[in-house]
PDB file of N, CA and C in Angstrom:
ATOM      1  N   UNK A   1       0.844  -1.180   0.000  1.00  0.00           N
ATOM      2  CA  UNK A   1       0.000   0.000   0.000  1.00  0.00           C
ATOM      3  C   UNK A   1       0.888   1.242   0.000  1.00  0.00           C
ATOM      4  N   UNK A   2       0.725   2.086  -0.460  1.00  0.00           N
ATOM      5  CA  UNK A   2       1.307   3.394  -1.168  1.00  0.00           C
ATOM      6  C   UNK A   2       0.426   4.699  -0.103  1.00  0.00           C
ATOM      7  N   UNK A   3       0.703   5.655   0.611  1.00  0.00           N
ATOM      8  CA  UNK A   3       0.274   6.454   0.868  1.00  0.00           C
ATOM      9  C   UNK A   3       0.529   7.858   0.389  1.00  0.00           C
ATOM     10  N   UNK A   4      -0.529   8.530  -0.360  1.00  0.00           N
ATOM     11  CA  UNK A   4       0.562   9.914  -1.182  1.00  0.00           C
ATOM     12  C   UNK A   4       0.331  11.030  -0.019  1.00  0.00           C
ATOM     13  N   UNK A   5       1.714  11.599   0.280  1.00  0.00           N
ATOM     14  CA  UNK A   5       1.552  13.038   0.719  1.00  0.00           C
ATOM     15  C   UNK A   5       2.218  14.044   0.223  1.00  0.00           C
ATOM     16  N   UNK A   6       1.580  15.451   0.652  1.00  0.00           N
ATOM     17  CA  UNK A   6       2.459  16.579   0.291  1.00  0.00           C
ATOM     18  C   UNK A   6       3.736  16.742   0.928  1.00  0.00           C
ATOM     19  N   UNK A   7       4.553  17.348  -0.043  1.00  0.00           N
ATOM     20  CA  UNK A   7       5.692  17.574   1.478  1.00  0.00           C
ATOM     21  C   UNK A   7       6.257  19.012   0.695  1.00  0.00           C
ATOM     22  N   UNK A   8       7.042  19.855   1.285  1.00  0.00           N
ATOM     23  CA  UNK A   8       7.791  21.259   1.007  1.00  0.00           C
ATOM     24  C   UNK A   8       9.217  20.691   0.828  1.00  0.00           C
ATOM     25  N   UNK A   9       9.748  21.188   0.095  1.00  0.00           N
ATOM     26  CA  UNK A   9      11.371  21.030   0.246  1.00  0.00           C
ATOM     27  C   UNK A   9      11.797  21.820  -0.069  1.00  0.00           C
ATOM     28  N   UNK A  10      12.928  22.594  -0.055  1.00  0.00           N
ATOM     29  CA  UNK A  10      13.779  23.835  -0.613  1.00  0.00           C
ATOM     30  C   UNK A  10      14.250  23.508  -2.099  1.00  0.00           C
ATOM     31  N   UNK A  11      14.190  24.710  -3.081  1.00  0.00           N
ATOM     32  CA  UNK A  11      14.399  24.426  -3.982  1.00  0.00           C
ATOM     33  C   UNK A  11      16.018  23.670  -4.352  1.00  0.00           C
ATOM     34  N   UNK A  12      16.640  24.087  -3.331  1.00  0.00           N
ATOM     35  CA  UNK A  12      18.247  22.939  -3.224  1.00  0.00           C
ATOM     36  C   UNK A  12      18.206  21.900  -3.310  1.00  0.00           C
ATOM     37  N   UNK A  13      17.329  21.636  -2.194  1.00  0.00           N
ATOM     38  CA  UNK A  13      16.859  19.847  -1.980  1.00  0.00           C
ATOM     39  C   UNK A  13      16.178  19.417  -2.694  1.00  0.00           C
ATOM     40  N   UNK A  14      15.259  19.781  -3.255  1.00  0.00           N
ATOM     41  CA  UNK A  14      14.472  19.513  -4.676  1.00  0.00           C
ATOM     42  C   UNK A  14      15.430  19.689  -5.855  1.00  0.00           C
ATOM     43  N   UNK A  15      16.283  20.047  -6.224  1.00  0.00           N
ATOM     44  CA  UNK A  15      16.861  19.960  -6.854  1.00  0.00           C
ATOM     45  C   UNK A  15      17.629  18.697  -6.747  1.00  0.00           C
ATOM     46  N   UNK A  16      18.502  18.922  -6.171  1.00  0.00           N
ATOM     47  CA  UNK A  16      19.324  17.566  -5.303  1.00  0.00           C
ATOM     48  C   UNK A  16      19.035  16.193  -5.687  1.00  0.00           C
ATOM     49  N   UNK A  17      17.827  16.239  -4.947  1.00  0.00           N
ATOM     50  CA  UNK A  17      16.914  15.043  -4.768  1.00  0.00           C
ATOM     51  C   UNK A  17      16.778  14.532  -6.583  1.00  0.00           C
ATOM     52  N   UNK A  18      16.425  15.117  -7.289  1.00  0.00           N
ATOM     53  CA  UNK A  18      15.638  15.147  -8.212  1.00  0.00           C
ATOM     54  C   UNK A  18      17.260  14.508  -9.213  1.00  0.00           C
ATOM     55  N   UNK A  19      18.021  15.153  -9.114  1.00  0.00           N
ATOM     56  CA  UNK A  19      19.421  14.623  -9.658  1.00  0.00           C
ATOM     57  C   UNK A  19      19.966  13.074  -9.309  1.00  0.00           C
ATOM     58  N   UNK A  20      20.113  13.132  -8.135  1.00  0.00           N
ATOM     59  CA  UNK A  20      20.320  11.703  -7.164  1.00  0.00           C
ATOM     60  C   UNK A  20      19.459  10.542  -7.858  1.00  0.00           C
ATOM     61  N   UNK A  21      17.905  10.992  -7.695  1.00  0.00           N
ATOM     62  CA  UNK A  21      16.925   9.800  -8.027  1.00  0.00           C
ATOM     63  C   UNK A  21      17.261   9.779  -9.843  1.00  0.00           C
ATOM     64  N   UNK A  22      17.633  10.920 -10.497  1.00  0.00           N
ATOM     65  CA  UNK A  22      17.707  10.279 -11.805  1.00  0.00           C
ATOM     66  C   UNK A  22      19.072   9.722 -11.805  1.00  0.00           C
ATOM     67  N   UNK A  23      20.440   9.648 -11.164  1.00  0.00           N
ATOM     68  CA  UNK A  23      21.322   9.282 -11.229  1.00  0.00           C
ATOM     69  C   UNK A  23      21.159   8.005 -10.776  1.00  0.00           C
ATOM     70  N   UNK A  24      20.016   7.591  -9.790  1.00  0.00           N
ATOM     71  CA  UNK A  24      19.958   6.072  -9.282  1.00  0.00           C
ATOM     72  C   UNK A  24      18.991   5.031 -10.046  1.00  0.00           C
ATOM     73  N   UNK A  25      18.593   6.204 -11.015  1.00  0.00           N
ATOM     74  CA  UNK A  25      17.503   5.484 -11.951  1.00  0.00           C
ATOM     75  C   UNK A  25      15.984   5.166 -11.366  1.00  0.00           C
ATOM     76  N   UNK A  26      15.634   5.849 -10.163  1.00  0.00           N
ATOM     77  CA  UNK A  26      14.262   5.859  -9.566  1.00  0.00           C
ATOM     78  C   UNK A  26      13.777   6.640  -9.550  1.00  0.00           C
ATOM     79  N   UNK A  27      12.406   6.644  -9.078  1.00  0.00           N
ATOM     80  CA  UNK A  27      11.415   7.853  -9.008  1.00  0.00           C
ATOM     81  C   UNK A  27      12.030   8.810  -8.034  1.00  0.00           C
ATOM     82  N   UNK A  28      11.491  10.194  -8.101  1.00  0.00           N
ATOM     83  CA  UNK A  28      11.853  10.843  -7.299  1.00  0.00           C
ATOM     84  C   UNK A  28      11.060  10.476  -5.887  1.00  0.00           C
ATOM     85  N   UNK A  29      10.039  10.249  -5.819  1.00  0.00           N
ATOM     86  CA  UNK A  29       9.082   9.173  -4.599  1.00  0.00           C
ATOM     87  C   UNK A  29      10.016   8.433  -4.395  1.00  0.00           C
ATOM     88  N   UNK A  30      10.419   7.465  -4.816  1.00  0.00           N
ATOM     89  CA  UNK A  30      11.194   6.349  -4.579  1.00  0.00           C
ATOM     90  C   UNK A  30      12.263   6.565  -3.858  1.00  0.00           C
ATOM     91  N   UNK A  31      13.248   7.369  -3.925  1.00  0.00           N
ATOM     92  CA  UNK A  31      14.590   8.032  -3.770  1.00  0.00           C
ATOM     93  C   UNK A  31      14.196   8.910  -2.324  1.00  0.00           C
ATOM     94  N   UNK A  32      13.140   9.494  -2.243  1.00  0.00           N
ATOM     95  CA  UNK A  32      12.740   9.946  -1.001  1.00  0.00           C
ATOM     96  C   UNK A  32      12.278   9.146  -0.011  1.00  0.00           C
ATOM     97  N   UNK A  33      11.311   8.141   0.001  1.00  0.00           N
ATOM     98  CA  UNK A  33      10.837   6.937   0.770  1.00  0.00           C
ATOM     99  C   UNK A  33      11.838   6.267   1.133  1.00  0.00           C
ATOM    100  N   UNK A  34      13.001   5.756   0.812  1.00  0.00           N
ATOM    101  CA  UNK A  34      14.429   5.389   0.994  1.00  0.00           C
ATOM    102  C   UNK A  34      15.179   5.554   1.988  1.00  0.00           C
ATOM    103  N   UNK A  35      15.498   7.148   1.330  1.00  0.00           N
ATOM    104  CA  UNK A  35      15.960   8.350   2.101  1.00  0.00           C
ATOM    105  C   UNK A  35      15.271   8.080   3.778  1.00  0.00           C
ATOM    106  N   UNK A  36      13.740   8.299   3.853  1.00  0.00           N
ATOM    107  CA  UNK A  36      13.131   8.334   4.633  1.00  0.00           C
ATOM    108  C   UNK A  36      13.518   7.034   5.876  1.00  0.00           C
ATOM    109  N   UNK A  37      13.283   5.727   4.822  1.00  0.00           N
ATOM    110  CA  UNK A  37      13.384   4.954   5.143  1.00  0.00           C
ATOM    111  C   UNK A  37      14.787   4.560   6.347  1.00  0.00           C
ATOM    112  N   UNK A  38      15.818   5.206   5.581  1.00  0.00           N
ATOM    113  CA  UNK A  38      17.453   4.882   6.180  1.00  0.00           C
ATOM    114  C   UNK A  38      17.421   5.343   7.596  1.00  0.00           C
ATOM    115  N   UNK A  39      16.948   6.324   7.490  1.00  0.00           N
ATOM    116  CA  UNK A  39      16.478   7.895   8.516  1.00  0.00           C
ATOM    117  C   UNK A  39      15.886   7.089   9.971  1.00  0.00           C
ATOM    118  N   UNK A  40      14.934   6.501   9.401  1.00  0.00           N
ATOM    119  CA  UNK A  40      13.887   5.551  10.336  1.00  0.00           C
ATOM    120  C   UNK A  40      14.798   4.262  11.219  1.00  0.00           C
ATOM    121  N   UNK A  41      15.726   3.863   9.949  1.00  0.00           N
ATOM    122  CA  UNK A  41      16.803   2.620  10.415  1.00  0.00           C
ATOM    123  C   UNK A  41      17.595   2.945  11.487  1.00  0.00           C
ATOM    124  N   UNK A  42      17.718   4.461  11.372  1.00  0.00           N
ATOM    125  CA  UNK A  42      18.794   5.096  12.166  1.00  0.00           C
ATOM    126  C   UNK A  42      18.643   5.255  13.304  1.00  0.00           C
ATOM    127  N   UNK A  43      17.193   6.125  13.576  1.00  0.00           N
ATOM    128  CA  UNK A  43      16.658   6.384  14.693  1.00  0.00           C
ATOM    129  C   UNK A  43      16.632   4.964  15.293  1.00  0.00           C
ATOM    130  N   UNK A  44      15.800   3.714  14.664  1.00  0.00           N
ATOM    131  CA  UNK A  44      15.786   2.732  15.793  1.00  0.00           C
ATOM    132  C   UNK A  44      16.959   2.208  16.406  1.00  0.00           C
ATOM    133  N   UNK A  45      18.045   2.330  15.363  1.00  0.00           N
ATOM    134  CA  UNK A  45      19.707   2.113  15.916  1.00  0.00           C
ATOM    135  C   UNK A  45      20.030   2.280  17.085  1.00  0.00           C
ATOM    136  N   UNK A  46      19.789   4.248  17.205  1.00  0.00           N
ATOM    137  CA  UNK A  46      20.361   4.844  18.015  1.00  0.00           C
ATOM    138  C   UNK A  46      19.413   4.635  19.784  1.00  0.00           C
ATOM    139  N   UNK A  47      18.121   4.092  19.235  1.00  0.00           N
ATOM    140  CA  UNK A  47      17.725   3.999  20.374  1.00  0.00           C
ATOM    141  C   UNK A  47      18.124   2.562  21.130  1.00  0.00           C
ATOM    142  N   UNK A  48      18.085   1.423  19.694  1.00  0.00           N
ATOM    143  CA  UNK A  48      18.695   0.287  21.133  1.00  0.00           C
ATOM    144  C   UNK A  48      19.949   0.610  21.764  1.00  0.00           C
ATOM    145  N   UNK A  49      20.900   1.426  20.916  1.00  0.00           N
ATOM    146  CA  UNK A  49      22.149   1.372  21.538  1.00  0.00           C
ATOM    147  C   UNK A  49      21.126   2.056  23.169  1.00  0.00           C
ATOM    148  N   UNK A  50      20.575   3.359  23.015  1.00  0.00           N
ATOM    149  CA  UNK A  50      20.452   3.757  24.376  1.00  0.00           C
ATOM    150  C   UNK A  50      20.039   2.713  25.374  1.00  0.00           C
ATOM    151  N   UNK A  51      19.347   1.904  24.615  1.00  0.00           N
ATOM    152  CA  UNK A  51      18.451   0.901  25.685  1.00  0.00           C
ATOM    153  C   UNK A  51      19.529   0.076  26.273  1.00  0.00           C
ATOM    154  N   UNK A  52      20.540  -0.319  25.168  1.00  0.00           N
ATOM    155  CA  UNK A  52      21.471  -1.258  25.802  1.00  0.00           C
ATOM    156  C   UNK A  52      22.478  -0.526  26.945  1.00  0.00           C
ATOM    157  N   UNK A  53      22.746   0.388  26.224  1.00  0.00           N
ATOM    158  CA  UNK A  53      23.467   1.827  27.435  1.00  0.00           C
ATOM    159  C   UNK A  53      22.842   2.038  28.710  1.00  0.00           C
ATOM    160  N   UNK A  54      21.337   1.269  28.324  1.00  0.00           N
ATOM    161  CA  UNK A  54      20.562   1.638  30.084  1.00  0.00           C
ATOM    162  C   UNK A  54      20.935   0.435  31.039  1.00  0.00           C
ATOM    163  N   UNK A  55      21.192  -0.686  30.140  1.00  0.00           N
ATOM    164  CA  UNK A  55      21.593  -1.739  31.043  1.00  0.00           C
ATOM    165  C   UNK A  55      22.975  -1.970  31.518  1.00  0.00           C
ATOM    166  N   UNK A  56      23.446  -2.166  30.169  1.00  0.00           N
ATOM    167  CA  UNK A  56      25.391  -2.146  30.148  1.00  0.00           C
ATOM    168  C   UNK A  56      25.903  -1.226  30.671  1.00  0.00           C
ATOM    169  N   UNK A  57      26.029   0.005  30.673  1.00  0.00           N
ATOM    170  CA  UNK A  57      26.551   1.011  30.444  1.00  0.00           C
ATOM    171  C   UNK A  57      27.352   1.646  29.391  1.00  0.00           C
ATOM    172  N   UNK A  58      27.725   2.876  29.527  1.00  0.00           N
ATOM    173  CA  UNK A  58      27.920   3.189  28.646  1.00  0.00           C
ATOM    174  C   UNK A  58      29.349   2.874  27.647  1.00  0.00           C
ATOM    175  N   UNK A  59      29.365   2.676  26.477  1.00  0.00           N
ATOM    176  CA  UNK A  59      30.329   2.328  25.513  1.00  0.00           C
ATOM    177  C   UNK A  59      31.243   2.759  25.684  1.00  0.00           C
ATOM    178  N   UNK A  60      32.733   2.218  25.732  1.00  0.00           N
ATOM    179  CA  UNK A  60      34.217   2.439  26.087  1.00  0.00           C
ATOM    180  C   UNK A  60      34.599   3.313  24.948  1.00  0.00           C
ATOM    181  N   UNK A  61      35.636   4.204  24.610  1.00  0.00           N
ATOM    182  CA  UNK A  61      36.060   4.352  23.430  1.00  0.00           C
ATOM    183  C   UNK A  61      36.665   3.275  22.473  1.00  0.00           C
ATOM    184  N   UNK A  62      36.863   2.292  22.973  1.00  0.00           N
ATOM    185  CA  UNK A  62      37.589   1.080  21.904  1.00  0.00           C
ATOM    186  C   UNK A  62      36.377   0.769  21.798  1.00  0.00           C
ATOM    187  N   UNK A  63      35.151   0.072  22.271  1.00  0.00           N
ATOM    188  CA  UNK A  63      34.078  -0.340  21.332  1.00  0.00           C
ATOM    189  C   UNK A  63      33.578   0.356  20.594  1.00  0.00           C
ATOM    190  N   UNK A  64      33.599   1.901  20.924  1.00  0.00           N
ATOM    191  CA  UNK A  64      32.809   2.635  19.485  1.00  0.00           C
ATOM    192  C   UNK A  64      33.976   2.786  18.521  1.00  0.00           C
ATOM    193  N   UNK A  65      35.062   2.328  18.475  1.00  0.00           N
ATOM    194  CA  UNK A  65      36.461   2.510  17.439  1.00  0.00           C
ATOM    195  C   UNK A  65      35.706   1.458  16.506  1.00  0.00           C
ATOM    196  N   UNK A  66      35.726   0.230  17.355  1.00  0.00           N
ATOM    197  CA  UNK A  66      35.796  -1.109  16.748  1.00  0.00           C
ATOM    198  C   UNK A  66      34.152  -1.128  15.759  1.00  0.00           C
ATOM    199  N   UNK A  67      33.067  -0.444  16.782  1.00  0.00           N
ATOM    200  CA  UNK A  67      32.019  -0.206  15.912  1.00  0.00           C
ATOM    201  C   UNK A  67      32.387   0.326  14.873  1.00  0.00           C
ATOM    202  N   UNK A  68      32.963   1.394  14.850  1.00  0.00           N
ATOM    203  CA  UNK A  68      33.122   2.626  13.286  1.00  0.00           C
ATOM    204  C   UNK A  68      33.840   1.886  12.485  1.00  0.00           C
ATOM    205  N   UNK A  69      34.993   1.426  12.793  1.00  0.00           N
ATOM    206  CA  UNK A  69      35.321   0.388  11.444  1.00  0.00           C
ATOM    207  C   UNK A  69      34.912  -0.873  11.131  1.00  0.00           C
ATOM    208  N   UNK A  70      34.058  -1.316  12.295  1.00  0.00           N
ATOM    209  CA  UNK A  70      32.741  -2.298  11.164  1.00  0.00           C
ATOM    210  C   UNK A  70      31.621  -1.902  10.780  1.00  0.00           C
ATOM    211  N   UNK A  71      31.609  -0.849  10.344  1.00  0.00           N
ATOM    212  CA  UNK A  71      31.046   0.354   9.687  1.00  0.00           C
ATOM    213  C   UNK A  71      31.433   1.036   8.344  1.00  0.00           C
ATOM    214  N   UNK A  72      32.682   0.984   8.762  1.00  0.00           N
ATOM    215  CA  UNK A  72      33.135   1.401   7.566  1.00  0.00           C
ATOM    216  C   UNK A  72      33.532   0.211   6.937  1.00  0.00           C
ATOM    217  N   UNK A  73      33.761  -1.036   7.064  1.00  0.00           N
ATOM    218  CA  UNK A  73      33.848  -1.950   5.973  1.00  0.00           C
ATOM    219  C   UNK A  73      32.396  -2.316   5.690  1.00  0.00           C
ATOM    220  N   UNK A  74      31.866  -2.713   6.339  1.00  0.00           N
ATOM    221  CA  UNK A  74      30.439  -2.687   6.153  1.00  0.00           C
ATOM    222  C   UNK A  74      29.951  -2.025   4.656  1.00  0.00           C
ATOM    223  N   UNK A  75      30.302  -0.009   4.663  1.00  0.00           N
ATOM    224  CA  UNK A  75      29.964   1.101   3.994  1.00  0.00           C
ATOM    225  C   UNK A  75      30.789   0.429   2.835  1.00  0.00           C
ATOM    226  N   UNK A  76      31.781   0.118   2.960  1.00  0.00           N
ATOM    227  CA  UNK A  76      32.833  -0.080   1.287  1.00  0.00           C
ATOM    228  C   UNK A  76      32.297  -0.781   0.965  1.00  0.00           C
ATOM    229  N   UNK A  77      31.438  -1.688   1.194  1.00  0.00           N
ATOM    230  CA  UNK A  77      31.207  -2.547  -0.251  1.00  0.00           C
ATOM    231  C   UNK A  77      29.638  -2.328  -0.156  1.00  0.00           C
ATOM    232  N   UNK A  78      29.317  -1.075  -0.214  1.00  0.00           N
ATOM    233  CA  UNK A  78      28.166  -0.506  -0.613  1.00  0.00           C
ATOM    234  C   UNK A  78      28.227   0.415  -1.852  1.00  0.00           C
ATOM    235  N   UNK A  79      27.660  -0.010  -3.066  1.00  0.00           N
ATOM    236  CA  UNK A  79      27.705   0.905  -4.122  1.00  0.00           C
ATOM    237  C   UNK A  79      26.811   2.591  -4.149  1.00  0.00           C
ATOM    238  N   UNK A  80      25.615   2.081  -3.475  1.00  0.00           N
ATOM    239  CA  UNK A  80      25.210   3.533  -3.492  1.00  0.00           C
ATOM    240  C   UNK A  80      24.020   2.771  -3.522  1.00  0.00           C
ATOM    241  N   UNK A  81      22.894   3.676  -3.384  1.00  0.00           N
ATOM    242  CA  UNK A  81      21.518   3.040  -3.292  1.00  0.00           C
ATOM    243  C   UNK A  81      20.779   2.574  -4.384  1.00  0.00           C
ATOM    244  N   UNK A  82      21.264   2.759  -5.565  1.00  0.00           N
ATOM    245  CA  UNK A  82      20.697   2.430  -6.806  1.00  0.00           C
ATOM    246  C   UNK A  82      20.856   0.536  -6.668  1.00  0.00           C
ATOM    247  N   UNK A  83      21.644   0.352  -6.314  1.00  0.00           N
ATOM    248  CA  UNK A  83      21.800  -1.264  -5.914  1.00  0.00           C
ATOM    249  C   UNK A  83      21.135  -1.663  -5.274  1.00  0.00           C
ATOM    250  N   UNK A  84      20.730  -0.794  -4.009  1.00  0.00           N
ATOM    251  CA  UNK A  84      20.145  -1.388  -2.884  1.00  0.00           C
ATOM    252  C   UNK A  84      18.493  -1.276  -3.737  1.00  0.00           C
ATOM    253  N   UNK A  85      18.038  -0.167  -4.467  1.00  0.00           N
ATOM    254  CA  UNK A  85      16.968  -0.154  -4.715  1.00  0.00           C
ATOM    255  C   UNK A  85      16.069  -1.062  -6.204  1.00  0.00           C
ATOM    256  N   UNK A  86      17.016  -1.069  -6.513  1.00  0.00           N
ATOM    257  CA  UNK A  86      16.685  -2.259  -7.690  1.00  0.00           C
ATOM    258  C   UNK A  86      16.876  -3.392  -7.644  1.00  0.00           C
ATOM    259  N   UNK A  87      17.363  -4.315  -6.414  1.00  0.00           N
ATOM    260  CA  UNK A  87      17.000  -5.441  -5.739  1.00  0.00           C
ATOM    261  C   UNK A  87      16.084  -5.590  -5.394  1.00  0.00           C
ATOM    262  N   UNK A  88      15.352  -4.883  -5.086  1.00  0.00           N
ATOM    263  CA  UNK A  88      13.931  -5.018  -4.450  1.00  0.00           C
ATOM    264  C   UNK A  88      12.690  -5.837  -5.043  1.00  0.00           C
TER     265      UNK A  88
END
């Protein structure tokens, strides 16, 4: 199911946007719902870490090291979202 809404964006970001989604070969909807989507991934991220932070405590600097560079290998063998979105 598809829900349509309005939304405002600055003519930058509309611009932007509008470049990106033809560079990824999707709708401009598509490329935004995504967008949206990652956004959403993120937030729930950041909250288990808190939840786990409520139990554990809080993260050493060597575990958030060791996080960021399984992160960043993780990120390298990510082409860009046009991959991720035409798997679908």
């Amino acid at each position: 199911m598809v829900t349509k809404r309005s939304v405002s964006l600055s003519d930058e970001i509309a611009d932007e946007v509008a470049l990106a989604a033809k560079q990824d070969g999707v709708s401009f909807s598509a490329w935004l719902s995504e967008a949206a989507e990652r956004q959403l991934q993120i937030r729930k991220g950041l909250r288990g870490v808190s939840a786990w932070e409520a139990e554990a405590g809080h993260l050493t600097p060597e575990e958030i090291a060791a996080g960021e560079a399984l992160l960043g290998r993780l990120l390298s063998g990510v082409s860009g979202m046009a991959s991720r979105v035409r798997r679908r």
